[in-house]
Protein backbone atom coordinates (compact mmCIF):
# COMPACT_ATOMS: atom_id res chain seq x y z
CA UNK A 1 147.77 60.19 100.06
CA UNK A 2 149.61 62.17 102.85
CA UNK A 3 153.15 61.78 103.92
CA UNK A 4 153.22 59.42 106.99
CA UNK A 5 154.50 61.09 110.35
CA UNK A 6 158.52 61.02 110.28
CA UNK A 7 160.54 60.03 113.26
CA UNK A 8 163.24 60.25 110.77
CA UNK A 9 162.77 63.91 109.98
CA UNK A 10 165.52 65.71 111.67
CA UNK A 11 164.73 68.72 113.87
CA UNK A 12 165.28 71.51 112.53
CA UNK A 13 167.70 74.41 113.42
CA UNK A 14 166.34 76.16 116.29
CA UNK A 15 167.51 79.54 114.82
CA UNK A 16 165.74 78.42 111.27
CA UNK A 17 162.89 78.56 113.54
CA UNK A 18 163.63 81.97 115.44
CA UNK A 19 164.04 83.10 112.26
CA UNK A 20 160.58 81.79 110.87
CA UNK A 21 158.80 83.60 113.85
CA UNK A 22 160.14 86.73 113.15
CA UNK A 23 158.98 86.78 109.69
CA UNK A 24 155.96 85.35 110.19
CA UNK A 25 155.87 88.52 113.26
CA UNK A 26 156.81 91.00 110.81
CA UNK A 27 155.31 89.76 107.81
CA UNK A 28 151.95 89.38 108.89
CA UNK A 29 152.28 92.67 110.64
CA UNK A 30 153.10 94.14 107.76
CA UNK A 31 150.28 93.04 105.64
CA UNK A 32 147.69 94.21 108.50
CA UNK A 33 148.95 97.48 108.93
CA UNK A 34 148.20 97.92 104.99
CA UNK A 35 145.03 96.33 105.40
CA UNK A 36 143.96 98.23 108.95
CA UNK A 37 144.86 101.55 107.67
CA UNK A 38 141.95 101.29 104.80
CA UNK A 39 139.66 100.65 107.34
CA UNK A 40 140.60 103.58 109.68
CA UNK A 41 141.01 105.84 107.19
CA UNK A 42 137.52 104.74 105.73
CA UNK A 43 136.10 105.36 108.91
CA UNK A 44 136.98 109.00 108.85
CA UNK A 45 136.97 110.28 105.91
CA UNK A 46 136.84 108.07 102.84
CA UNK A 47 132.82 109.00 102.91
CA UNK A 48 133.68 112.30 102.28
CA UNK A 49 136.38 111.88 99.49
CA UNK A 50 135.54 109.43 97.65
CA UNK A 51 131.41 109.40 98.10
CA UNK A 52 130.71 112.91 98.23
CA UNK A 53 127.21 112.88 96.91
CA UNK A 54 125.63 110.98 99.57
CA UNK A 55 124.39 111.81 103.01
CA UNK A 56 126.99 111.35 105.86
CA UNK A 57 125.37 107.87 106.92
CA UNK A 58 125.12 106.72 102.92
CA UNK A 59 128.79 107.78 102.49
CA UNK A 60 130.25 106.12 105.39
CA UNK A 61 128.01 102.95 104.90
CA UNK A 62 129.53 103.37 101.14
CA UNK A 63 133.01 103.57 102.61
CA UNK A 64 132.66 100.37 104.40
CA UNK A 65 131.38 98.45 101.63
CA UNK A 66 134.79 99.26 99.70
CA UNK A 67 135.85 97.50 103.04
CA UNK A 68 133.96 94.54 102.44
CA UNK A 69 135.17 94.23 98.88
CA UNK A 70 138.96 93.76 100.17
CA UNK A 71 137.05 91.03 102.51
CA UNK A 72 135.16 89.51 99.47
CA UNK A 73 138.57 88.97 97.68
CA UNK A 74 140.25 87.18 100.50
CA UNK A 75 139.06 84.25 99.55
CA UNK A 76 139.64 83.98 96.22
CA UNK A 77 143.79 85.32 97.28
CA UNK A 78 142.97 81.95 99.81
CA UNK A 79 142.90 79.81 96.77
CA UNK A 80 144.92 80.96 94.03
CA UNK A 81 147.97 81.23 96.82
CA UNK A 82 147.62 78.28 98.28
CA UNK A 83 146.88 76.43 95.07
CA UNK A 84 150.64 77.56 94.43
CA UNK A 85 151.57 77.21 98.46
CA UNK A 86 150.49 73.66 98.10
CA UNK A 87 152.30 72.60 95.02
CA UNK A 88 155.57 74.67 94.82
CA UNK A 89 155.90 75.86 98.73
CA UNK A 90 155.29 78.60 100.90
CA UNK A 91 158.28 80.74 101.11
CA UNK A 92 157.78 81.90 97.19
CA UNK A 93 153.99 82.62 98.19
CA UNK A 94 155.11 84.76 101.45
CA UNK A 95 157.10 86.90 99.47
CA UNK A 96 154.29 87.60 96.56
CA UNK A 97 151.23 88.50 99.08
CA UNK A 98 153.77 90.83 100.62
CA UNK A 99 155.24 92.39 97.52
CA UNK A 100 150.81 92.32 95.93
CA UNK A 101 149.65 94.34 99.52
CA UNK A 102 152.92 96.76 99.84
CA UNK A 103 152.27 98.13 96.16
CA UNK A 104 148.77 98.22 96.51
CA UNK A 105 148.76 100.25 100.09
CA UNK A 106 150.84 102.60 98.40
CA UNK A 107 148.76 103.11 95.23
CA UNK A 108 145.56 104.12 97.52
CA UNK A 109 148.13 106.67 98.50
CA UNK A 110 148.63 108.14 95.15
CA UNK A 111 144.77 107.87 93.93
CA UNK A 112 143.17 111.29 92.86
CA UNK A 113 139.64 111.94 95.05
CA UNK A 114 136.22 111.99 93.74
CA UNK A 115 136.47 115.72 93.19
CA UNK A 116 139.69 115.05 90.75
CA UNK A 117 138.74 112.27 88.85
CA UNK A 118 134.57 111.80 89.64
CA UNK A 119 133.58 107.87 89.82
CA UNK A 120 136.62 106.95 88.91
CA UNK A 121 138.12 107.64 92.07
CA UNK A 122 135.52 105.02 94.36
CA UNK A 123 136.23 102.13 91.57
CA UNK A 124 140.22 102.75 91.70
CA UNK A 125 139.71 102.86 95.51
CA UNK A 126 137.86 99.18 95.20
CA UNK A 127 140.10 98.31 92.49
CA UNK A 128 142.81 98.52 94.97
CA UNK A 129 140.80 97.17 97.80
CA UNK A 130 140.59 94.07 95.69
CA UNK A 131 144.23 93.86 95.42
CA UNK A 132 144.96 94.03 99.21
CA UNK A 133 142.30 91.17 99.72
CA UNK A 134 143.70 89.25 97.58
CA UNK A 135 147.23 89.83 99.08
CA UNK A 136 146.30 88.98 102.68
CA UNK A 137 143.82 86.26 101.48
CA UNK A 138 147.01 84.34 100.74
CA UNK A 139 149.22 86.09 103.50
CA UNK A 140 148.03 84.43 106.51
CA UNK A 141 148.30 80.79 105.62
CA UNK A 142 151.81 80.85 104.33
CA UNK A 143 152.91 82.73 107.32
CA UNK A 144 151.24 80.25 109.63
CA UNK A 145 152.30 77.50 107.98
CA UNK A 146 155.67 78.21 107.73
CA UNK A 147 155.73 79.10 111.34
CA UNK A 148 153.73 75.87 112.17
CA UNK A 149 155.49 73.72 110.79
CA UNK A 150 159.16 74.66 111.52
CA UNK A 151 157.73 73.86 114.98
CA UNK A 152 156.50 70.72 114.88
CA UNK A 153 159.57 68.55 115.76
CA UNK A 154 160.45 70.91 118.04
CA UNK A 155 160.67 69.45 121.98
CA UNK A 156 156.94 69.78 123.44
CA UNK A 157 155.89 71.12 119.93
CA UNK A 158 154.41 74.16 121.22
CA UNK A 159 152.53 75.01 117.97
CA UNK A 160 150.15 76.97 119.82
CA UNK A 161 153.04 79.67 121.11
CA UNK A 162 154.87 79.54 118.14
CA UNK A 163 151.94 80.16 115.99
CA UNK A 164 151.52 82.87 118.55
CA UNK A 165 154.18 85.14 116.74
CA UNK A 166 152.01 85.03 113.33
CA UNK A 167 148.98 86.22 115.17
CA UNK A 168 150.64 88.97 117.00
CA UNK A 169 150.88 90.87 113.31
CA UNK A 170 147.38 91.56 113.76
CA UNK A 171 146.79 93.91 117.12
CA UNK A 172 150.97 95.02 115.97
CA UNK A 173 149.52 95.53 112.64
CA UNK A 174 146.35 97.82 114.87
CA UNK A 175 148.33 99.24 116.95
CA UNK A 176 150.83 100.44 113.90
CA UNK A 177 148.42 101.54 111.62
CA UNK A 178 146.45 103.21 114.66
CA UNK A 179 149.42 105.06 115.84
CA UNK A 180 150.10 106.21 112.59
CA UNK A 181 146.77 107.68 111.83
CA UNK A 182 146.62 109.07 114.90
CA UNK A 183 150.17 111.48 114.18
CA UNK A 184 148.50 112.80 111.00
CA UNK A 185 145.11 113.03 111.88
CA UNK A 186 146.27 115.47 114.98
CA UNK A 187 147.03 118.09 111.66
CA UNK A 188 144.39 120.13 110.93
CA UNK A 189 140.72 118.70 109.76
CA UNK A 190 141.57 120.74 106.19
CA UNK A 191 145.36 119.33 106.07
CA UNK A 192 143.95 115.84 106.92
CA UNK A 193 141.71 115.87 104.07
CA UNK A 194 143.90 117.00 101.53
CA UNK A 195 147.39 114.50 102.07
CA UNK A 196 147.34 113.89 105.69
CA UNK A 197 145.43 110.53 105.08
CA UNK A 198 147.39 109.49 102.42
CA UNK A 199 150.90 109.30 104.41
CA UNK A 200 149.47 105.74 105.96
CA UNK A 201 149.48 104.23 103.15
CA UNK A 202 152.53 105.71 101.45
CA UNK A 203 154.55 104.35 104.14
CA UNK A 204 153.71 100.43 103.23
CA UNK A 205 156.43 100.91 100.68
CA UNK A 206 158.70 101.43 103.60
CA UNK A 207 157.35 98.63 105.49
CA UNK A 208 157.16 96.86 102.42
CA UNK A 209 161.18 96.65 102.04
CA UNK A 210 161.87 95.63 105.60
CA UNK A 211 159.30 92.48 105.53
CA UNK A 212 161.01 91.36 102.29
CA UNK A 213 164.41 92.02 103.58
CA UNK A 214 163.55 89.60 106.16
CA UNK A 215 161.57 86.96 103.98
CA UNK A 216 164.25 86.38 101.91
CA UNK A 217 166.58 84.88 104.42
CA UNK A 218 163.88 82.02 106.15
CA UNK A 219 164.09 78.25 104.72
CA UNK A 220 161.14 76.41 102.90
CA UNK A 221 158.73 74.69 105.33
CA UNK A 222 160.33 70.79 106.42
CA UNK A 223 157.06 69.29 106.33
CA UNK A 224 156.79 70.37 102.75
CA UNK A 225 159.46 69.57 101.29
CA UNK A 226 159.14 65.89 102.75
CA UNK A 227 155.74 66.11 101.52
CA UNK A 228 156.33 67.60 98.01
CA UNK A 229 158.21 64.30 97.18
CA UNK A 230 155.10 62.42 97.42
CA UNK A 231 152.46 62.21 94.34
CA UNK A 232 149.61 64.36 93.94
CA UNK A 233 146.46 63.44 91.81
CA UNK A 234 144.24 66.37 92.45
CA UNK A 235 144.67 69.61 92.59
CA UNK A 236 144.50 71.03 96.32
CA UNK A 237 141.40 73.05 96.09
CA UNK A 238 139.31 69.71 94.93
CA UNK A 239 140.86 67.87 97.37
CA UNK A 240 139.91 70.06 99.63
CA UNK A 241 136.12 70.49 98.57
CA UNK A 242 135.38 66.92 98.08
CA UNK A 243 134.99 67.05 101.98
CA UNK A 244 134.15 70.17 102.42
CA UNK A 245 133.27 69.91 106.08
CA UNK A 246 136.73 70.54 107.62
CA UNK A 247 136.61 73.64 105.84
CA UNK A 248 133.06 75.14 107.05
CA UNK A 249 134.04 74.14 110.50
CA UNK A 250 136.94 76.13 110.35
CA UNK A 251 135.00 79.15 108.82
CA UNK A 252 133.10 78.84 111.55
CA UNK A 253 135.02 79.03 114.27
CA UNK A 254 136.41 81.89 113.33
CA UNK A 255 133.30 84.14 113.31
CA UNK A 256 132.87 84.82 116.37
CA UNK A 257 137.18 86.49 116.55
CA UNK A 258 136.43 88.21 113.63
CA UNK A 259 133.04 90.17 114.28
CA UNK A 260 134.56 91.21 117.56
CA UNK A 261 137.93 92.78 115.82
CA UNK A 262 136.01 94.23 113.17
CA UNK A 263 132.96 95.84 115.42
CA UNK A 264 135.57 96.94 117.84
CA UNK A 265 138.33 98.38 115.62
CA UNK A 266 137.25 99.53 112.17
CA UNK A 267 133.54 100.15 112.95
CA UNK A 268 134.27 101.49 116.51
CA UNK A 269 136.35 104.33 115.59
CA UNK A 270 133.34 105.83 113.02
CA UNK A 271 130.26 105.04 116.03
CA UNK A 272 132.70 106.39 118.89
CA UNK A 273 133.23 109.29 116.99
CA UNK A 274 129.47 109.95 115.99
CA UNK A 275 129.03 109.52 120.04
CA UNK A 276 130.77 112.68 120.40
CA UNK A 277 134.41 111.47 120.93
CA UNK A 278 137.52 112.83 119.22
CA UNK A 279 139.83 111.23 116.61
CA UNK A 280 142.80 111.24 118.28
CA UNK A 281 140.34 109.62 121.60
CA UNK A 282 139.13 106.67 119.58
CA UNK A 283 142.39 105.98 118.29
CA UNK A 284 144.11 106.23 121.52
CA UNK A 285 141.72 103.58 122.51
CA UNK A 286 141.77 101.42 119.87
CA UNK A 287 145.86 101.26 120.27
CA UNK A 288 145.24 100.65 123.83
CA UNK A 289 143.17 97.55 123.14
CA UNK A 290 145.92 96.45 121.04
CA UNK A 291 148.70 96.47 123.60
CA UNK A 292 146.63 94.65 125.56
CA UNK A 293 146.16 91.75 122.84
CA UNK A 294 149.97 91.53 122.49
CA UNK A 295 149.85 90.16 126.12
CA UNK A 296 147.14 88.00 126.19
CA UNK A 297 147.39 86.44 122.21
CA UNK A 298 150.71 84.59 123.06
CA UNK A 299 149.03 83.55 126.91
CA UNK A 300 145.84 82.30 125.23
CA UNK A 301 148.19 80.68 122.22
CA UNK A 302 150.13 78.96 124.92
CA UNK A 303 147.77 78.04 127.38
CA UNK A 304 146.10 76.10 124.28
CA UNK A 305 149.06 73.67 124.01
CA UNK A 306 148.69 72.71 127.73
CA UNK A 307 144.86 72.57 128.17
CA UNK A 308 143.58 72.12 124.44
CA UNK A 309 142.16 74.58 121.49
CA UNK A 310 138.72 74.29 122.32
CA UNK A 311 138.11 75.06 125.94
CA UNK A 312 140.63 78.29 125.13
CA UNK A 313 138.61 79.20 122.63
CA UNK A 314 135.29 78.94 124.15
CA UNK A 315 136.46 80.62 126.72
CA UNK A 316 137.05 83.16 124.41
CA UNK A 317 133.65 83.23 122.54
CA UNK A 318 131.78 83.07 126.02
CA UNK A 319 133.25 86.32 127.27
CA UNK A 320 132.54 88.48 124.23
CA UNK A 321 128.59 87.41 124.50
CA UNK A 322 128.97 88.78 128.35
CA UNK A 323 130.42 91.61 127.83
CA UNK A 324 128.35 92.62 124.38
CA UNK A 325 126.19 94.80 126.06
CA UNK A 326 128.71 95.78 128.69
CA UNK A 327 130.99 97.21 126.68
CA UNK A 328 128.67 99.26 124.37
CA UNK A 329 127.02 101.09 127.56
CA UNK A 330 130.71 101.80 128.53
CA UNK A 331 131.17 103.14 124.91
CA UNK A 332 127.80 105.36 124.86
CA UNK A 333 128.73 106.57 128.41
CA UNK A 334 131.24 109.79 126.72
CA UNK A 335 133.93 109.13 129.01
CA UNK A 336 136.92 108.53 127.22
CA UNK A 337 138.54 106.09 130.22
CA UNK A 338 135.26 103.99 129.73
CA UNK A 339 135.98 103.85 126.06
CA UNK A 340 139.32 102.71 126.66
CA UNK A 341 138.20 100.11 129.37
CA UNK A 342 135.46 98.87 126.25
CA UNK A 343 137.62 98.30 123.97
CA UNK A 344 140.48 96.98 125.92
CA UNK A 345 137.88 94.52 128.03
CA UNK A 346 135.99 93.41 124.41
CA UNK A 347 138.75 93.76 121.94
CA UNK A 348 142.27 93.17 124.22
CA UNK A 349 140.93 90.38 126.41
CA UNK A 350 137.82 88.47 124.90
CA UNK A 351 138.59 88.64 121.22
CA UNK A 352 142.26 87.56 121.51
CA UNK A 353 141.70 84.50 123.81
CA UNK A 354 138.90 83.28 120.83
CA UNK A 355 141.76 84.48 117.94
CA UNK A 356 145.06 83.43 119.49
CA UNK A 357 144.78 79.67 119.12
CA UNK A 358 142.95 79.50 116.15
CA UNK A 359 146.23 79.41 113.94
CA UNK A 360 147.27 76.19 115.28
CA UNK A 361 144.09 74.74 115.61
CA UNK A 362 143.42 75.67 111.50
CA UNK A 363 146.63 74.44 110.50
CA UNK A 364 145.68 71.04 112.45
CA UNK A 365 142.72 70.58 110.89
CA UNK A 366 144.18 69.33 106.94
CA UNK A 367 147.02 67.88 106.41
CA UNK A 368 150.24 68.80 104.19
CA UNK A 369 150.02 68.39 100.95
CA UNK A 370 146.10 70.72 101.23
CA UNK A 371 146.84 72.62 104.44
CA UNK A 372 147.96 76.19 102.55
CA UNK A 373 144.35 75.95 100.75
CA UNK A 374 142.18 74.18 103.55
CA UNK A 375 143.22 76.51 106.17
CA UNK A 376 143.25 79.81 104.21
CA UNK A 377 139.88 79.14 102.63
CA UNK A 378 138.91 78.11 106.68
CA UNK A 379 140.37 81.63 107.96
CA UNK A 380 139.43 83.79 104.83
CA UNK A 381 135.83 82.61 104.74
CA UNK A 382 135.68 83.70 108.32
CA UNK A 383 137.19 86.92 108.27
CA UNK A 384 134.46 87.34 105.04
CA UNK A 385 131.35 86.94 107.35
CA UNK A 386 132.67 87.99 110.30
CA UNK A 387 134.59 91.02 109.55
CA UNK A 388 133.95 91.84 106.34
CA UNK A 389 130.03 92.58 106.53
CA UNK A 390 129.93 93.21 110.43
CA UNK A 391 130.90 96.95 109.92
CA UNK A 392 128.50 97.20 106.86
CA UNK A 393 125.71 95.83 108.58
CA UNK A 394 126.54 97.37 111.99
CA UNK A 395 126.07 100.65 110.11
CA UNK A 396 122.64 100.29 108.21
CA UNK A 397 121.36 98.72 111.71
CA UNK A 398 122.50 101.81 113.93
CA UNK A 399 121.48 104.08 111.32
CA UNK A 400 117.86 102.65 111.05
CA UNK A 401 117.99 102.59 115.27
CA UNK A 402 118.50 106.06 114.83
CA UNK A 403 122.37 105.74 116.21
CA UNK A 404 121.47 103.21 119.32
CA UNK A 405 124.50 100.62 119.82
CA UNK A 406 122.46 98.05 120.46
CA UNK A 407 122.60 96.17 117.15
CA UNK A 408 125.92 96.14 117.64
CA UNK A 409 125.95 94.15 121.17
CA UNK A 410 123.29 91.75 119.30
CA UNK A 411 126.66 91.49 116.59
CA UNK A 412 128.76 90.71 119.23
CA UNK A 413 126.82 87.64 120.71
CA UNK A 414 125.27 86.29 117.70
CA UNK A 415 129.62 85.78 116.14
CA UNK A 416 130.41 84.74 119.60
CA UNK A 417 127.41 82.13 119.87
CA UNK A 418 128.54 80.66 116.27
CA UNK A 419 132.05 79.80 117.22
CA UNK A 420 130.77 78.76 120.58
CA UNK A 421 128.77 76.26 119.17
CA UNK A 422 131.41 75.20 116.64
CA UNK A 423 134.23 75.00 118.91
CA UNK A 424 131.98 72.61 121.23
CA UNK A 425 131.34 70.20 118.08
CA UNK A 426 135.15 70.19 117.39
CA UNK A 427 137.52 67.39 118.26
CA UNK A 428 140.27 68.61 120.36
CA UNK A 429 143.34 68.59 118.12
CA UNK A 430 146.33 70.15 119.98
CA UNK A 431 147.98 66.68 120.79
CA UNK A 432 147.50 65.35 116.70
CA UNK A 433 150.99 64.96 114.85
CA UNK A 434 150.57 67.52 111.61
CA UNK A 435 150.74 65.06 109.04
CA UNK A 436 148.01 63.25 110.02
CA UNK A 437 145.54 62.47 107.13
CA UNK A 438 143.96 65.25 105.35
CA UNK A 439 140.67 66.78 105.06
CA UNK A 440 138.52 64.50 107.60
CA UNK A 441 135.83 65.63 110.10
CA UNK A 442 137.51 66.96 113.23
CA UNK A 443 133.50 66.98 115.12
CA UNK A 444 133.63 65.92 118.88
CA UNK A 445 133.72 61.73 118.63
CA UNK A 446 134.27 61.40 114.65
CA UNK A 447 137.26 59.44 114.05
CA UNK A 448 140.22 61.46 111.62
């Protein structure tokens, strides 16, 4: 049974919940810089290093399924984390995705090539890949929650903006780990190859000091530890699973968000670049489309808590199936302002108004004692179909079109139609007190 809504529970220190954001900001910013970089640095040159027998398109389609293996494993970091998030709290859990991802970034720094070590250079490399799943399978939910929660007795609530701050770590996390390998892959294309790409990833340790620095000052979650007082029967993930529709919903909303970022970002900098474009071009556009997220994430976010989730997100979903096609001709056009305009226009503007709200709107969907597992097995399982096969498919399809972009555009509206479709069968949630029962149906007209 879940902890009945408290007009007892005092509000908490508005500083407690500055503080919250920040790390949620950095933490989760953090983790996707470690996470981006693989799949930047796959795009341009993990083929060669690591999968130097095959053909260019074999080895970069090879490259990107090491990507999808780090996707694969968020998941299973979903529910081992918030197994543990759910029964001991999320602060301890924060601190252990960040400490799993920083040391495993910085390994894939240190690992010997293909021409060092022979295969066992590709299954370190997924080894690795594994580990960073893993790491921001559990990541995102204890940084939400945290965030979330701290904000629920605030005046107005404003979950939607606050939850803002944890969704900002992912185009800070882009633009980061874009600017980065953008410095070092300006050296030379034999410098790059030998230790330019491994200074991304050697940095997480860096990175990796600062987010705990900051970790270890925030305060457990209030709605947990009012909640952990209360008797559990079952572990979360069962809970969980014994209704398991909650949970596809919120897989499924979060398709369409994820697709987009992935096709746009990771895959986009290894088509752009068979187009004819530069390096340093792509990733000057790929950073540009990420400034442009930082403003219109936290509008999107907010604008949720006035108007609702859903309409925000549709919204959201129905501008990335208009400008599918759009944006690709803009890409294929070899004009490097039209790239930036693509990427900006399908990445900045249509995939953050379908990702900003869906923090709050995942976290609103279970209730405390199962929301670190329901909502991280929601967001996980999303960024698994939508991101974490997109680029791998994306590739085989343009290969076999003979390098046309239009199986890409059909990516784009087929994730977009998905969470369209979803969103419209959800139940608008933004007005819902937190601790409202767990792990019910949230479809348009079905009762919680």
């Amino acid at each position: 049974m879940q902890p009945s809504a408290s007009a007892a529970q005092p509000a908490p220190d508005p500083r407690q919940l500055r503080r919250v954001a920040v790390s949620g900001l950095l933490g989760t910013t953090v983790e996707f810089y470690d996470f981006l970089v693989y799949g930047t640095v796959a795009a341009l040159v993990f083929g060669d290093l690591f999968f130097p027998q095959a053909d260019p398109a074999v080895g970069t389609i090879a490259a990107f399924g090491t990507f999808a293996a780090g996707y694969l494993a968020r998941p299973l970091g979903g529910i081992v984390f918030g197994h543990f998030g759910d029964r001991i709290g999320r602060k301890s859990m924060m601190l252990m995705t960040m400490v799993l991802m920083g040391c495993g970034s910085f390994l894939i720094g240190l690992l010997p090539t293909y021409d060092a070590i022979g295969v066992w250079a590709p299954v370190l490399l997924v080894a690795l890949r594994v580990v960073q799943g893993i790491a921001i399978g559990g990541e995102w939910g204890g940084a939400m929650l945290m965030v979330v929660e701290h904000a629920e007795h605030t005046q107005g609530s404003r979950r939607g903006l606050w939850s803002s701050f944890t969704q900002l770590g992912a185009p800070l996390g882009s633009v980061l780990s874009a600017g980065v390998v953008t410095l070092v892959a300006a050296l030379p294309d034999d410098e790059f190859r030998s230790w330019g790409w491994r200074v991304p990833f050697l940095l997480s340790i860096v990175l990796l000091a600062v987010g705990l620095f900051v970790r270890l000052k925030v305060a457990e979650s209030p709605l947990f530890a009012q909640a952990e007082r209360k008797p559990v029967d079952r572990p979360p993930i069962v809970e969980v699973l014994r209704r398991p529709k909650p949970v596809l919903l919120a897989a499924c909303v979060g398709i369409g968000a994820f697709t987009t970022q992935s096709l746009l970002t990771s895959f986009m900098i290894s088509y752009a670049v068979d187009q004819g474009y530069t390096r340093p071009q792509v990733l000057t556009a790929v950073t540009v489309a990420s400034c442009v997220a930082l403003a219109v994430l936290p509008a999107a976010s907010a604008l949720s808590d006035r108007v609702g989730r859903r309409p925000v997100v549709l919204a959201g979903a129905v501008a990335s199936a208009a400008l599918a096609f759009p944006v690709l001709a803009l890409v294929d056009s070899g004009s490097p302002g039209l790239l930036i305009l693509a990427l900006a226009l399908g990445h900045g503007v249509a995939q953050s108004t379908m990702y900003g709200p869906l923090g709050a709107l995942l976290t609103e969907m279970f209730g405390t004692r199962v929301r670190y597992t329901g909502a991280s097995l929601g967001y996980q399982g999303a960024t698994l179909i939508g991101a974490g096969f997109s680029p791998l498919i994306a590739g085989s399809l343009v290969a076999s079109a003979g390098g046309a972009g239009t199986p890409v555009s059909l990516l784009l509206c087929a994730g977009a139609a998905v969470t369209a479709v979803t969103v419209w069968r959800l139940r608008e949630t933004h007005a819902d007190a937190l601790d409202s029962p767990a792990s019910a149906p949230t479809l348009e007209g079905t009762p919680r």
